[in-house]
C-alpha atoms as a PDB file:
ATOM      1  CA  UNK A   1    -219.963 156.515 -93.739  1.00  0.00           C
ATOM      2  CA  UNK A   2    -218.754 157.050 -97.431  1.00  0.00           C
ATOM      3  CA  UNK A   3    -219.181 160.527 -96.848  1.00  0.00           C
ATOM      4  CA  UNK A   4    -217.270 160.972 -94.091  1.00  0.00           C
ATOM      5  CA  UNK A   5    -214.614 158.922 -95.424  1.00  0.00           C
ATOM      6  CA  UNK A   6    -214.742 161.211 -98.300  1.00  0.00           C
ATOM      7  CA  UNK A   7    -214.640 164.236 -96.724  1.00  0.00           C
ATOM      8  CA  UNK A   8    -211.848 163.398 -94.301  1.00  0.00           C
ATOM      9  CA  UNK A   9    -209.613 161.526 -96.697  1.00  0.00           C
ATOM     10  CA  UNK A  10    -205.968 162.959 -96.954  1.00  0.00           C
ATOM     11  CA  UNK A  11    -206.568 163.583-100.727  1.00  0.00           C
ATOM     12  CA  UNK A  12    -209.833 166.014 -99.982  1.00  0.00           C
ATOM     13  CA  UNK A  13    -207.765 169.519 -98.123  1.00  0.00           C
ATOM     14  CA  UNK A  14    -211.034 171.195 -98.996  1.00  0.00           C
ATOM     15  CA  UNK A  15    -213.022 170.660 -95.590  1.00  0.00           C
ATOM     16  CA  UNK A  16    -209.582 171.430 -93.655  1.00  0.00           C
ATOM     17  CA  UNK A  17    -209.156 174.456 -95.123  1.00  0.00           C
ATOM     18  CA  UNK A  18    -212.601 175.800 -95.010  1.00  0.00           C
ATOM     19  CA  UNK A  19    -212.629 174.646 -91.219  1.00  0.00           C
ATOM     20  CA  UNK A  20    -209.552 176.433 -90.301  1.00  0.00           C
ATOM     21  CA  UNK A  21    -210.043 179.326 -92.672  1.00  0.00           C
ATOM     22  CA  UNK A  22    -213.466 179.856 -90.005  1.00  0.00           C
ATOM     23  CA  UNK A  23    -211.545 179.595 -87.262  1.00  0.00           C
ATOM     24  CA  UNK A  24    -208.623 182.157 -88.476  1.00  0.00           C
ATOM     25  CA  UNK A  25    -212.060 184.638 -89.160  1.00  0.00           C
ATOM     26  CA  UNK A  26    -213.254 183.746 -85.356  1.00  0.00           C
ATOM     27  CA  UNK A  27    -210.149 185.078 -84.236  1.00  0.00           C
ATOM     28  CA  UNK A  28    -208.884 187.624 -86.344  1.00  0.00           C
ATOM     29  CA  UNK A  29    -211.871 189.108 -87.801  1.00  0.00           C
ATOM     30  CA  UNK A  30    -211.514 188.635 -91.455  1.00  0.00           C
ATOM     31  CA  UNK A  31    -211.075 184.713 -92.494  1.00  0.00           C
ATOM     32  CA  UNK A  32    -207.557 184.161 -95.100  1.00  0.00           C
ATOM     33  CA  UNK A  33    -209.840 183.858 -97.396  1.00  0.00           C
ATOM     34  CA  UNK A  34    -212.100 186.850 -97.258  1.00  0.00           C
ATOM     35  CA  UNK A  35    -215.486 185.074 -98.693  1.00  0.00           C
ATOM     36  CA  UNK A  36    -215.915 182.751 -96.090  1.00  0.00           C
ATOM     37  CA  UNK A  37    -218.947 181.728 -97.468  1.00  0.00           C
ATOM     38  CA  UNK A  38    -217.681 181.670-100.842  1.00  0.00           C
ATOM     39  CA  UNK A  39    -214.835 179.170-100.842  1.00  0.00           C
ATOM     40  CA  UNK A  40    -214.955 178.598-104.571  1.00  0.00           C
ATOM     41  CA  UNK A  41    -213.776 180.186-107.737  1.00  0.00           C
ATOM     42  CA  UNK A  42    -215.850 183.248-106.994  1.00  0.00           C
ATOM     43  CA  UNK A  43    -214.573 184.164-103.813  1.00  0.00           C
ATOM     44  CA  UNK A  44    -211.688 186.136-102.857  1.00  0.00           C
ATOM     45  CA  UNK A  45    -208.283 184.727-103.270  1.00  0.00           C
ATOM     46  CA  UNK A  46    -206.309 183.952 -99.882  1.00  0.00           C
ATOM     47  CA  UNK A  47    -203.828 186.617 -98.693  1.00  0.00           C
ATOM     48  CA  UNK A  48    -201.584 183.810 -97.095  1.00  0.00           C
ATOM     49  CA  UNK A  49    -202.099 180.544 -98.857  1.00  0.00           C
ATOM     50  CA  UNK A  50    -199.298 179.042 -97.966  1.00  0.00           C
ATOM     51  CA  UNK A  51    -200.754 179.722 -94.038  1.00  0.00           C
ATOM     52  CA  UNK A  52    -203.490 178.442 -95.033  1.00  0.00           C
ATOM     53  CA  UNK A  53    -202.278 175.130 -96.218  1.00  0.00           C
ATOM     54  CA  UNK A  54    -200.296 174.754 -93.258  1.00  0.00           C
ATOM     55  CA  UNK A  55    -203.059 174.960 -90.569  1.00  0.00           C
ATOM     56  CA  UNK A  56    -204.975 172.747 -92.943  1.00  0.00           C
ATOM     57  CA  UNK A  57    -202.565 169.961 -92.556  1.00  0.00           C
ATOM     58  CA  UNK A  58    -202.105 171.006 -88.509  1.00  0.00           C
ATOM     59  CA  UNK A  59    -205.697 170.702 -88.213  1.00  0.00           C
ATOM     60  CA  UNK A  60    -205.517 166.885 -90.208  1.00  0.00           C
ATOM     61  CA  UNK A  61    -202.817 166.077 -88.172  1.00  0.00           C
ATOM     62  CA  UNK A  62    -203.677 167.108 -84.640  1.00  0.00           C
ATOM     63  CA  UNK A  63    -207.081 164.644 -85.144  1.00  0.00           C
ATOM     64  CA  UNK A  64    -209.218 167.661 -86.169  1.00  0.00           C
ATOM     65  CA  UNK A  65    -208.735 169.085 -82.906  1.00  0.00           C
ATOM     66  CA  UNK A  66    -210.348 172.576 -82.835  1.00  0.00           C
ATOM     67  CA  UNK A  67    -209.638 173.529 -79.415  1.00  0.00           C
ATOM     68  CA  UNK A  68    -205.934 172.566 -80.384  1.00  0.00           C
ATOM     69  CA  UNK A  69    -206.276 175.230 -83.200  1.00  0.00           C
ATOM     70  CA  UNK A  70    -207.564 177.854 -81.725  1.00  0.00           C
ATOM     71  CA  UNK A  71    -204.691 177.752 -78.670  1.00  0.00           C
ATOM     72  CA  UNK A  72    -202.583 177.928 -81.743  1.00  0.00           C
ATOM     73  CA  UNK A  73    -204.151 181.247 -83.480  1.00  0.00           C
ATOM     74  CA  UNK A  74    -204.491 182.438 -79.857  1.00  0.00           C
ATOM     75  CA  UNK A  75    -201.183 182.403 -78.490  1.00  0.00           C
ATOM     76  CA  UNK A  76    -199.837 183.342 -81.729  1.00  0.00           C
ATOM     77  CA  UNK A  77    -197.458 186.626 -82.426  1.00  0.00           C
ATOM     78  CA  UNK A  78    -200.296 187.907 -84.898  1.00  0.00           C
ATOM     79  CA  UNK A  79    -202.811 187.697 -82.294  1.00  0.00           C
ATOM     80  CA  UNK A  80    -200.677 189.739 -79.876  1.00  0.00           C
ATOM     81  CA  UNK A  81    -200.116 192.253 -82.028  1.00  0.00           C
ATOM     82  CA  UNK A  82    -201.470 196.110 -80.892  1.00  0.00           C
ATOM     83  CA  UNK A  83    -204.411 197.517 -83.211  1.00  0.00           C
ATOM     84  CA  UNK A  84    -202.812 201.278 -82.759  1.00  0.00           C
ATOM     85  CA  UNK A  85    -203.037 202.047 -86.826  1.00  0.00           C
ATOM     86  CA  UNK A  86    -199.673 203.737 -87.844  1.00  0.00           C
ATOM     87  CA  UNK A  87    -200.046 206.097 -91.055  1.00  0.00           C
ATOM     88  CA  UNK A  88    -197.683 204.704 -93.264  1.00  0.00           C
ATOM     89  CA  UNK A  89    -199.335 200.942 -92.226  1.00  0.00           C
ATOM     90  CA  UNK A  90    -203.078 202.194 -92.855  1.00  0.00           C
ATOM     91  CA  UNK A  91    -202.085 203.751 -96.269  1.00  0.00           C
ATOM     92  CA  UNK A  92    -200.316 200.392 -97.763  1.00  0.00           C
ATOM     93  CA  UNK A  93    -202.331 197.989 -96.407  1.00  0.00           C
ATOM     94  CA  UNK A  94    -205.857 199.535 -95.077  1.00  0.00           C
ATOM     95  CA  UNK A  95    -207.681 196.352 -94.516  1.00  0.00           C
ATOM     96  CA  UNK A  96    -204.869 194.998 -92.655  1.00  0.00           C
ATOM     97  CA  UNK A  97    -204.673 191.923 -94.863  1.00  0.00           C
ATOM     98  CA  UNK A  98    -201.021 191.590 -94.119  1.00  0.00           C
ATOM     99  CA  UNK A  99    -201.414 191.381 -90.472  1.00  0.00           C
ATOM    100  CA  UNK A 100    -198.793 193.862 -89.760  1.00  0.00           C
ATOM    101  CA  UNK A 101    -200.972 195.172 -86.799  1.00  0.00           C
ATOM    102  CA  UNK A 102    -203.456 193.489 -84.888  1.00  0.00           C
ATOM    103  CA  UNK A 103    -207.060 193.386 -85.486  1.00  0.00           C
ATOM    104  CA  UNK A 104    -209.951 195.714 -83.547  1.00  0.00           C
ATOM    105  CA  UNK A 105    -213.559 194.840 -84.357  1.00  0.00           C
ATOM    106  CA  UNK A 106    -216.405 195.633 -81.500  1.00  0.00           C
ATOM    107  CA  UNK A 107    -218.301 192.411 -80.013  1.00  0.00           C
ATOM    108  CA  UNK A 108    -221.293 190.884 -81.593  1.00  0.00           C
ATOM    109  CA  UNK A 109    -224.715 191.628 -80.008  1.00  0.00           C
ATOM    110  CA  UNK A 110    -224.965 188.701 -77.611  1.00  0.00           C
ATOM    111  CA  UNK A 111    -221.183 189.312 -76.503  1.00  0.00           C
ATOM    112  CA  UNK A 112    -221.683 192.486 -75.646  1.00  0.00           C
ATOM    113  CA  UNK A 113    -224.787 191.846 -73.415  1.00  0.00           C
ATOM    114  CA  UNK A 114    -223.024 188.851 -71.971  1.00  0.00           C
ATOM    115  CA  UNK A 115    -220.523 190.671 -71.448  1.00  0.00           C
ATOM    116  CA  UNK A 116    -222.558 193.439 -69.533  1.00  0.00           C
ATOM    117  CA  UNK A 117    -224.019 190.980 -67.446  1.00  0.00           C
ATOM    118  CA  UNK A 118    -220.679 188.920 -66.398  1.00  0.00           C
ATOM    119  CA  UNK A 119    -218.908 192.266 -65.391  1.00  0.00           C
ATOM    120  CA  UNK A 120    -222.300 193.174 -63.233  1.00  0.00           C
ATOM    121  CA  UNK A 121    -221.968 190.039 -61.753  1.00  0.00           C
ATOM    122  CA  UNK A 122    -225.944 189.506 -63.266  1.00  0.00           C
ATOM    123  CA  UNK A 123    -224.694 186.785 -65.699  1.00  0.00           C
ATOM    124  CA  UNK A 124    -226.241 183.225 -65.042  1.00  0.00           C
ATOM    125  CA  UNK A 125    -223.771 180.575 -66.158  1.00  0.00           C
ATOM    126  CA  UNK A 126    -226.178 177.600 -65.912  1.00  0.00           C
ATOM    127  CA  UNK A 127    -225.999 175.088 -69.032  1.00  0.00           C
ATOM    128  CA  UNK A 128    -228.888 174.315 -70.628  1.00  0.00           C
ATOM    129  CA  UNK A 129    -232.665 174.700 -70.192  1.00  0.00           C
ATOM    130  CA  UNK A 130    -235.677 176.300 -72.206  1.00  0.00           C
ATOM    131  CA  UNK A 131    -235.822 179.952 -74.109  1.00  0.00           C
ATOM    132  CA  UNK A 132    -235.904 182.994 -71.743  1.00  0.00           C
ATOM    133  CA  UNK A 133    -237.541 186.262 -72.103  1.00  0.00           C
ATOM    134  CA  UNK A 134    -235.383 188.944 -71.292  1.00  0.00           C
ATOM    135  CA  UNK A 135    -236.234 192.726 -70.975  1.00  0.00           C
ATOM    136  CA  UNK A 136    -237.359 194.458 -74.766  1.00  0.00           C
ATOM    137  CA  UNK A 137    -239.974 197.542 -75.228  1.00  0.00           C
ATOM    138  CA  UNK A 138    -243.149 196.944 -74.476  1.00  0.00           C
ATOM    139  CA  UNK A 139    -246.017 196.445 -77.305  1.00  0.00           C
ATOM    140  CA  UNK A 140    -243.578 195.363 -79.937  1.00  0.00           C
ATOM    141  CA  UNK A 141    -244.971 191.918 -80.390  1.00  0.00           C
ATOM    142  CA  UNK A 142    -248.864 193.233 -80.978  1.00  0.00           C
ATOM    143  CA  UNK A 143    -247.840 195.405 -83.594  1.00  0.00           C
ATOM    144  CA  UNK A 144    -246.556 192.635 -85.822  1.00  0.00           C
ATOM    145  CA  UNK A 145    -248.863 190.071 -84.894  1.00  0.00           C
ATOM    146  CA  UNK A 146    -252.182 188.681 -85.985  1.00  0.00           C
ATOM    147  CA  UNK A 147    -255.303 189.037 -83.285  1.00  0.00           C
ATOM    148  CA  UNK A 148    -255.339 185.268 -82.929  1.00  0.00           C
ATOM    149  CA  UNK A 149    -251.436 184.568 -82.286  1.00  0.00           C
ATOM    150  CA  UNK A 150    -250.677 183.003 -79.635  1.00  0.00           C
ATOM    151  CA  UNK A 151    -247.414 184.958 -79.120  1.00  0.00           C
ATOM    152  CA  UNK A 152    -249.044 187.980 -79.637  1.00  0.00           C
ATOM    153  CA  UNK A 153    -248.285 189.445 -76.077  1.00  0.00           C
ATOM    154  CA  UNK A 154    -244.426 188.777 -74.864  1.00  0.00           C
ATOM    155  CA  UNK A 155    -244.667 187.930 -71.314  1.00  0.00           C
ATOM    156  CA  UNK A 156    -241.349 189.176 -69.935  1.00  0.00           C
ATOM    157  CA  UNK A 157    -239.444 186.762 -67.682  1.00  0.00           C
ATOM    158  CA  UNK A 158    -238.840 187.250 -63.938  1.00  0.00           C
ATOM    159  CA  UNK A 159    -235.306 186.685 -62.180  1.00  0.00           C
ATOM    160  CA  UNK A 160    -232.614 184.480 -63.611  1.00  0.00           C
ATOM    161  CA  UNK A 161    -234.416 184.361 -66.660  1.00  0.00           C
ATOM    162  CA  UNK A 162    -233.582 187.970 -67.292  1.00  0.00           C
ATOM    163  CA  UNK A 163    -229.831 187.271 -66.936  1.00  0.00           C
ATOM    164  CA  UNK A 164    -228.924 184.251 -68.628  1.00  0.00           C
ATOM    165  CA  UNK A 165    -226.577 183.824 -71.614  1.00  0.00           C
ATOM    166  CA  UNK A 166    -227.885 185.655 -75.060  1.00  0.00           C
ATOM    167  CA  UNK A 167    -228.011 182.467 -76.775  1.00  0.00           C
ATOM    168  CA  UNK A 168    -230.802 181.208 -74.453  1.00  0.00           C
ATOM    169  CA  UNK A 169    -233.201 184.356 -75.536  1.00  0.00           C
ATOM    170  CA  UNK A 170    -236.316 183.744 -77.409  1.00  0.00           C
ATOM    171  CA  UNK A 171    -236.069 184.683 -80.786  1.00  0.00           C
ATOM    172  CA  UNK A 172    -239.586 185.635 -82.835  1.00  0.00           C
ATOM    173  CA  UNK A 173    -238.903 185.355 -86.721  1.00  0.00           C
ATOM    174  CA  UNK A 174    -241.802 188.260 -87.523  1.00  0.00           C
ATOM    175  CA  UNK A 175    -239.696 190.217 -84.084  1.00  0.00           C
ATOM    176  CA  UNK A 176    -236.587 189.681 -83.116  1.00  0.00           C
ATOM    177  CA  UNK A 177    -234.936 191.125 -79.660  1.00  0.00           C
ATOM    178  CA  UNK A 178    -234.571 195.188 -80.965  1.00  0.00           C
ATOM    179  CA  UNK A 179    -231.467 195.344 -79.159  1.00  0.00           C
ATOM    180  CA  UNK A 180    -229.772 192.615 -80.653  1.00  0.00           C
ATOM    181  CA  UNK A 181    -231.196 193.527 -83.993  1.00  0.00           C
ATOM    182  CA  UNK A 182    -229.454 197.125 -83.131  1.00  0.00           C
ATOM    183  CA  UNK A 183    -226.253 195.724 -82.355  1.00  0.00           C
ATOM    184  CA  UNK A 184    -226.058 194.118 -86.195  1.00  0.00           C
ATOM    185  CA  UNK A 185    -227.136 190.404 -84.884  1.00  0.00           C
ATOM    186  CA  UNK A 186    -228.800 188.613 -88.225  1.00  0.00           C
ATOM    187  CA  UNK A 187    -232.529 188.305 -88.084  1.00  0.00           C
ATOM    188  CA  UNK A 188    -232.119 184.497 -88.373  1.00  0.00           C
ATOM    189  CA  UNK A 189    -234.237 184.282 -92.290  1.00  0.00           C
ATOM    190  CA  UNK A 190    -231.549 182.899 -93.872  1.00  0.00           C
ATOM    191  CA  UNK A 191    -227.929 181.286 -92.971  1.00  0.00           C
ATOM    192  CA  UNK A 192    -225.868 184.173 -92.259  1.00  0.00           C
ATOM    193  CA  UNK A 193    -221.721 183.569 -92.380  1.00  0.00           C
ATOM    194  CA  UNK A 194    -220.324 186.964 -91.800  1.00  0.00           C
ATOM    195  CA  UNK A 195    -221.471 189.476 -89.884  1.00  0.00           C
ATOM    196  CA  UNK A 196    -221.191 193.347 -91.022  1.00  0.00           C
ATOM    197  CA  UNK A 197    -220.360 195.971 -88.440  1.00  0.00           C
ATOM    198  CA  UNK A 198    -222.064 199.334 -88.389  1.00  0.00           C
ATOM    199  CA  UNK A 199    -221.468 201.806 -86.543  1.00  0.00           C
ATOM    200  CA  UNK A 200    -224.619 204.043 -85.241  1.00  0.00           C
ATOM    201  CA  UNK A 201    -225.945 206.409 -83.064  1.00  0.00           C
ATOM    202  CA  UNK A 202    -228.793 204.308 -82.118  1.00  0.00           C
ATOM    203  CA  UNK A 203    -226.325 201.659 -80.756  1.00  0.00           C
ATOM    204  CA  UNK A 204    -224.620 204.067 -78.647  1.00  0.00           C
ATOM    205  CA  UNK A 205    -228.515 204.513 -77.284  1.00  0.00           C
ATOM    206  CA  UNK A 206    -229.322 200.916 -76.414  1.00  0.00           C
ATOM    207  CA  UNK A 207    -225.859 200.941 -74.491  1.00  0.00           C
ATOM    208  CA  UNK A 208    -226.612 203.637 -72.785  1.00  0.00           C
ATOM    209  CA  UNK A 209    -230.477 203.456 -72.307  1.00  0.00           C
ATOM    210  CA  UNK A 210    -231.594 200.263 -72.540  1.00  0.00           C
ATOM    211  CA  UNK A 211    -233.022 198.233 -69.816  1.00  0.00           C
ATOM    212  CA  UNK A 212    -230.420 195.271 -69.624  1.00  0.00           C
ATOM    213  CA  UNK A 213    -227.381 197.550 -69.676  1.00  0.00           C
ATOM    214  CA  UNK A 214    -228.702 200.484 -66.939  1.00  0.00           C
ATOM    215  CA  UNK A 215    -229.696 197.205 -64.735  1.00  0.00           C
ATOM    216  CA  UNK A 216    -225.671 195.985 -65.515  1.00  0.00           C
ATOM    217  CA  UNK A 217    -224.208 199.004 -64.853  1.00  0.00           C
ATOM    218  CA  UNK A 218    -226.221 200.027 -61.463  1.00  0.00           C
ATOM    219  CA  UNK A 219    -225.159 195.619 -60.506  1.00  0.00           C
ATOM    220  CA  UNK A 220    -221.857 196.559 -61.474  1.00  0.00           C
ATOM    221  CA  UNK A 221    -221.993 199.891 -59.199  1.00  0.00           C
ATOM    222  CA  UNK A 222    -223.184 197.892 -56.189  1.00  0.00           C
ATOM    223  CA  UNK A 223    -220.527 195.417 -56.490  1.00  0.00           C
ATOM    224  CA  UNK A 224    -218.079 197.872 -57.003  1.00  0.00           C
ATOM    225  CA  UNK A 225    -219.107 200.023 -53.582  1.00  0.00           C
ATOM    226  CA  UNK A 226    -219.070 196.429 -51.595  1.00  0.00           C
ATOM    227  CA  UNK A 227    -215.411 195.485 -53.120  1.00  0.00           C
ATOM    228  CA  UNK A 228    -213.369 198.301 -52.276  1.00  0.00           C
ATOM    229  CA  UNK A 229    -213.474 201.183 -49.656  1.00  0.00           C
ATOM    230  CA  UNK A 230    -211.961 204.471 -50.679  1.00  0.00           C
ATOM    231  CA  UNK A 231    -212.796 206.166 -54.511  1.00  0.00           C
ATOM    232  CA  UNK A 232    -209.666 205.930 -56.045  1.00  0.00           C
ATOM    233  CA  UNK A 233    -209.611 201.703 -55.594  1.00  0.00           C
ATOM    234  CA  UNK A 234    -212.824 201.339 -56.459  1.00  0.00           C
ATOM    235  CA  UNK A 235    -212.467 203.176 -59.525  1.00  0.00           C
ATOM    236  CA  UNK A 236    -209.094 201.310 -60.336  1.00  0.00           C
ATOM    237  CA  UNK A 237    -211.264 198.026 -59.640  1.00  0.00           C
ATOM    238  CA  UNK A 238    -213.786 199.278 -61.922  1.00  0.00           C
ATOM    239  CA  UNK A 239    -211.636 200.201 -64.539  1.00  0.00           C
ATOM    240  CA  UNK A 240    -209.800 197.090 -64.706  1.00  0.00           C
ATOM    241  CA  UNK A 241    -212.748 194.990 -64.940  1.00  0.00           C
ATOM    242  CA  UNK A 242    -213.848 196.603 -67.419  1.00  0.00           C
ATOM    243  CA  UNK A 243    -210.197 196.682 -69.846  1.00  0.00           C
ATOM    244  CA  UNK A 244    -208.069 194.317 -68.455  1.00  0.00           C
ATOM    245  CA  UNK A 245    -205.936 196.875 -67.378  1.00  0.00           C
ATOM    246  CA  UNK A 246    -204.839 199.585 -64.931  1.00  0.00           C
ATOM    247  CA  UNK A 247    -205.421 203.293 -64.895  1.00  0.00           C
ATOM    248  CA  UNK A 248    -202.711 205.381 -65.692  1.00  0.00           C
ATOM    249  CA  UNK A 249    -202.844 208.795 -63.833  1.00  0.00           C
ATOM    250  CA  UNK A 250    -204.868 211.004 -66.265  1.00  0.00           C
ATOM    251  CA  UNK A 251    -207.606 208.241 -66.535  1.00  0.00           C
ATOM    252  CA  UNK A 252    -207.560 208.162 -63.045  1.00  0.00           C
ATOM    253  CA  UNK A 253    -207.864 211.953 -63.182  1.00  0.00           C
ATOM    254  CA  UNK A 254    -210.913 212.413 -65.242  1.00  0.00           C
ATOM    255  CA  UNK A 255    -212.856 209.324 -63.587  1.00  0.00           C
ATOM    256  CA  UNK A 256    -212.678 211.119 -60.526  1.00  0.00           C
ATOM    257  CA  UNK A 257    -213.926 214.390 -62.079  1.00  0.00           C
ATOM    258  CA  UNK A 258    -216.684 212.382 -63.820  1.00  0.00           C
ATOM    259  CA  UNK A 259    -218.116 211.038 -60.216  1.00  0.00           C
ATOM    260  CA  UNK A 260    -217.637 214.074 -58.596  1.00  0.00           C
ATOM    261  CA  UNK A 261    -219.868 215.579 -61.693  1.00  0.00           C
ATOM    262  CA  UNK A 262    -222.475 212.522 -61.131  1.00  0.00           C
ATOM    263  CA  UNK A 263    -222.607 212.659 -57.369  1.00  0.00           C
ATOM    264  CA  UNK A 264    -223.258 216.409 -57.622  1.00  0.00           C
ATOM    265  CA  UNK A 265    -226.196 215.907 -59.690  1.00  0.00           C
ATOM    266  CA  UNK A 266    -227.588 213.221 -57.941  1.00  0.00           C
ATOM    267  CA  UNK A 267    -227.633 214.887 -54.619  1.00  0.00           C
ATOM    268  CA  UNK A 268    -229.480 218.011 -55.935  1.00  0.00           C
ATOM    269  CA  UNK A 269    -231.939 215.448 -57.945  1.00  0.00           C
ATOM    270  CA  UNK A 270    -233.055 212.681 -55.022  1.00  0.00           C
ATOM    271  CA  UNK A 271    -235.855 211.349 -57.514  1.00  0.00           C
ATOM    272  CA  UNK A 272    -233.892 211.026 -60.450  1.00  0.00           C
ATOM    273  CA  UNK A 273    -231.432 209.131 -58.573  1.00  0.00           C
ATOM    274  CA  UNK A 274    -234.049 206.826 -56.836  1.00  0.00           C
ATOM    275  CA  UNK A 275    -235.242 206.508 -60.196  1.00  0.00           C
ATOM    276  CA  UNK A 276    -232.150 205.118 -61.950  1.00  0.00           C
ATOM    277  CA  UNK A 277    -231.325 202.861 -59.074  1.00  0.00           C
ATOM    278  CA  UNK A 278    -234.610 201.143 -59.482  1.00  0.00           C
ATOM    279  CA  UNK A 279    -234.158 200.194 -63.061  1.00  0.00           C
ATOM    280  CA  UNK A 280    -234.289 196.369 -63.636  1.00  0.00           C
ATOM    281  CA  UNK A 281    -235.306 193.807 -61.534  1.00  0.00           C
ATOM    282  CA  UNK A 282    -231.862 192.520 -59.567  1.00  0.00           C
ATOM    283  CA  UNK A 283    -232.288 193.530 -56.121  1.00  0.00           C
ATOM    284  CA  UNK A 284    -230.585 197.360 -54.082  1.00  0.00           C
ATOM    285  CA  UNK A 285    -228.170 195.922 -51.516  1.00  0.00           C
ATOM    286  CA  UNK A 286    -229.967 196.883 -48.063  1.00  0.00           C
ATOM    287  CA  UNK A 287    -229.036 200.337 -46.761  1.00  0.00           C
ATOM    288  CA  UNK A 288    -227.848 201.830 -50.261  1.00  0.00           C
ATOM    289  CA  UNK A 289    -227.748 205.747 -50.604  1.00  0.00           C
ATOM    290  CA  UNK A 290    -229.382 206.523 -53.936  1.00  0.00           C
ATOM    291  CA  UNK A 291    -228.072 209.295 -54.837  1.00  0.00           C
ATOM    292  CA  UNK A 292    -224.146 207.413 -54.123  1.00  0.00           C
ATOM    293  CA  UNK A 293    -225.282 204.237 -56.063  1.00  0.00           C
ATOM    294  CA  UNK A 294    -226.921 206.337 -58.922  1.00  0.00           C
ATOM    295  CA  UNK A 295    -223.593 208.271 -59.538  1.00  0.00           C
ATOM    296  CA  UNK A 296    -221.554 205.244 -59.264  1.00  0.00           C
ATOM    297  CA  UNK A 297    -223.933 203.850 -61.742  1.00  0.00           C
ATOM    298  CA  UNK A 298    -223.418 206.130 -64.703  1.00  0.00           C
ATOM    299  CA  UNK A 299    -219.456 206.290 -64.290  1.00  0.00           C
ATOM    300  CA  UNK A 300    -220.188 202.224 -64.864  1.00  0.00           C
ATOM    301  CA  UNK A 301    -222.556 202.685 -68.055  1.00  0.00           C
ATOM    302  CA  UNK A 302    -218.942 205.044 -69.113  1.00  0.00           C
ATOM    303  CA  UNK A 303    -216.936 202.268 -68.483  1.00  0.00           C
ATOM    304  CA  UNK A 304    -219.246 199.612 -70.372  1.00  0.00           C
ATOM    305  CA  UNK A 305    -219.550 202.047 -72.923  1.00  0.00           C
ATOM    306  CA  UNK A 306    -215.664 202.582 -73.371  1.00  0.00           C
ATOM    307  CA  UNK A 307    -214.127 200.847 -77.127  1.00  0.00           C
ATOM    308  CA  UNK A 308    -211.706 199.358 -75.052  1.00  0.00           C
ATOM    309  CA  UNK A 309    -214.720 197.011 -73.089  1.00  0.00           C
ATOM    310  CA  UNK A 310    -216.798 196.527 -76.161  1.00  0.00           C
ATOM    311  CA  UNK A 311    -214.228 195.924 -78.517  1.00  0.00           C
ATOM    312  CA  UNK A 312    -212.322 193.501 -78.777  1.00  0.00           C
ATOM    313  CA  UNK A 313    -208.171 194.642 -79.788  1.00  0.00           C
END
């Protein structure tokens, strides 16, 4: 109880500032102070300390109400800000410390599969419940283990299990999920505060080629084809789920070029397209052309695959 006391006494701003200064990072990308996990003398000094102050108090004064705090940062003019870089912007302030534009930063790993999954309409909601295995390359685990493991063969899961939220997968210390671990998720060793973004070819793969994300892309297909009746809606319903947005003409333009490219191939290539279609577990609505739902599939895995789905800006 002294501790408590301590720590949320009026006289102590430390724990309100470190709270809000994760917060600010949650939304923005990069915390006030830089070091998140280095709030002392050795980390970085705040680029707006008087800001920081100020949502420190908020945050005292609204009853250490986070959900009050992020509406704040959320609806705030910073946050609606457009990420388009202008030169003379980029060459005084390159980090974007100042906040003159807004920030652009892709998803973490299990946002981006979530993601996937919620725009496929795969994504089970449900609260709660033990770790699931989800799809990941087979023969990964017996390299790694010992002959007399007990988790020396993963034993995939089957339906729902396959689909639910990221933060429900089974995690092995000696082998994390590869995708995930692709994507720049921490291997889980040690407390990890910030995460670094690369950018690789080998993430492009995964979105492209693994399992999880050719099963949400041929989901979102199918549920594109049953929403919608004539091309150009469905691909305006497809693009918008995927950006929040509309098409402009052009886009609208070169989507169309890009499925009558895919449904060209497909219908000279019957196997290939049964092939792709049977990728992942979730079920082919009844009476499906294969060769249709395969081409509708990859102009999906574009859209998933487009910076303005799997970033967020």
């Amino acid at each position: 109880m002294g501790l408590a006391q301590w720590l949320l006494a009026p006289e102590n701003p430390l724990v309100a500032r470190v709270a809000v200064n994760r917060l600010w990072e949650m939304v923005f990308g990069t915390g006030i102070v830089a070091t998140t996990e280095d709030f002392g003398l050795q980390g970085e000094f705040p680029s707006h300390p008087e800001l920081l102050d100020w949502l420190a108090v908020e945050f005292r004064e609204s009853g250490w109400d986070v959900q009050h705090m992020l509406r704040l940062l959320l609806t705030s003019e910073a946050y609606a800000l457009s990420s388009r870089v202008r030169p003379d912007l980029a060459e005084r302030d390159p980090e974007n410390r100042l906040l003159a534009r807004g920030s652009r930063r892709r998803l973490h790993a299990e946002a981006l599969r979530d993601n996937a999954l919620h725009i496929g309409g795969l994504l089970v909601e449900r609260f709660g419940g033990p770790s699931v295995k989800p799809y990941q390359p087979e023969g990964l685990w017996q390299e790694v283990a010992m002959l007399q493991s007990n988790t020396r063969v993963y034993e995939r899961g089957e339906g729902e299990a396959l689909w639910r939220r990221s933060v429900y997968t089974y995690w092995k210390r000696a082998c994390p999920p590869p995708a995930m671990l692709t994507l720049d998720a921490p291997t889980r060793e040690f407390c990890n505060i910030r995460r670094m973004n690369t950018n690789t070819p080998l993430q492009a793969l995964v979105l492209w080629n693994d399992e999880q994300f050719v099963e949400a892309a041929r989901a979102f297909a199918a549920r594109t084809l049953g929403e919608a009746a004539k091309d150009d809606e469905r691909l305006a319903l497809a693009f918008r789920r995927t950006t929040s947005r509309h098409p402009d003409a052009d886009e609208l333009a070169l989507l169309r070029a890009a499925l009558a490219d895919f449904r060209a191939r497909y219908a000279s290539a019957p196997a290939d397209a049964q092939a792709l279609v049977e990728v992942g577990e979730a079920p082919v609505p009844a009476g499906s052309d294969a060769a249709e739902l395969a081409a509708w599939t990859l102009l999906c895995s574009s859209l998933l695959n487009l910076d303005a789905t799997i970033c967020r800006s």
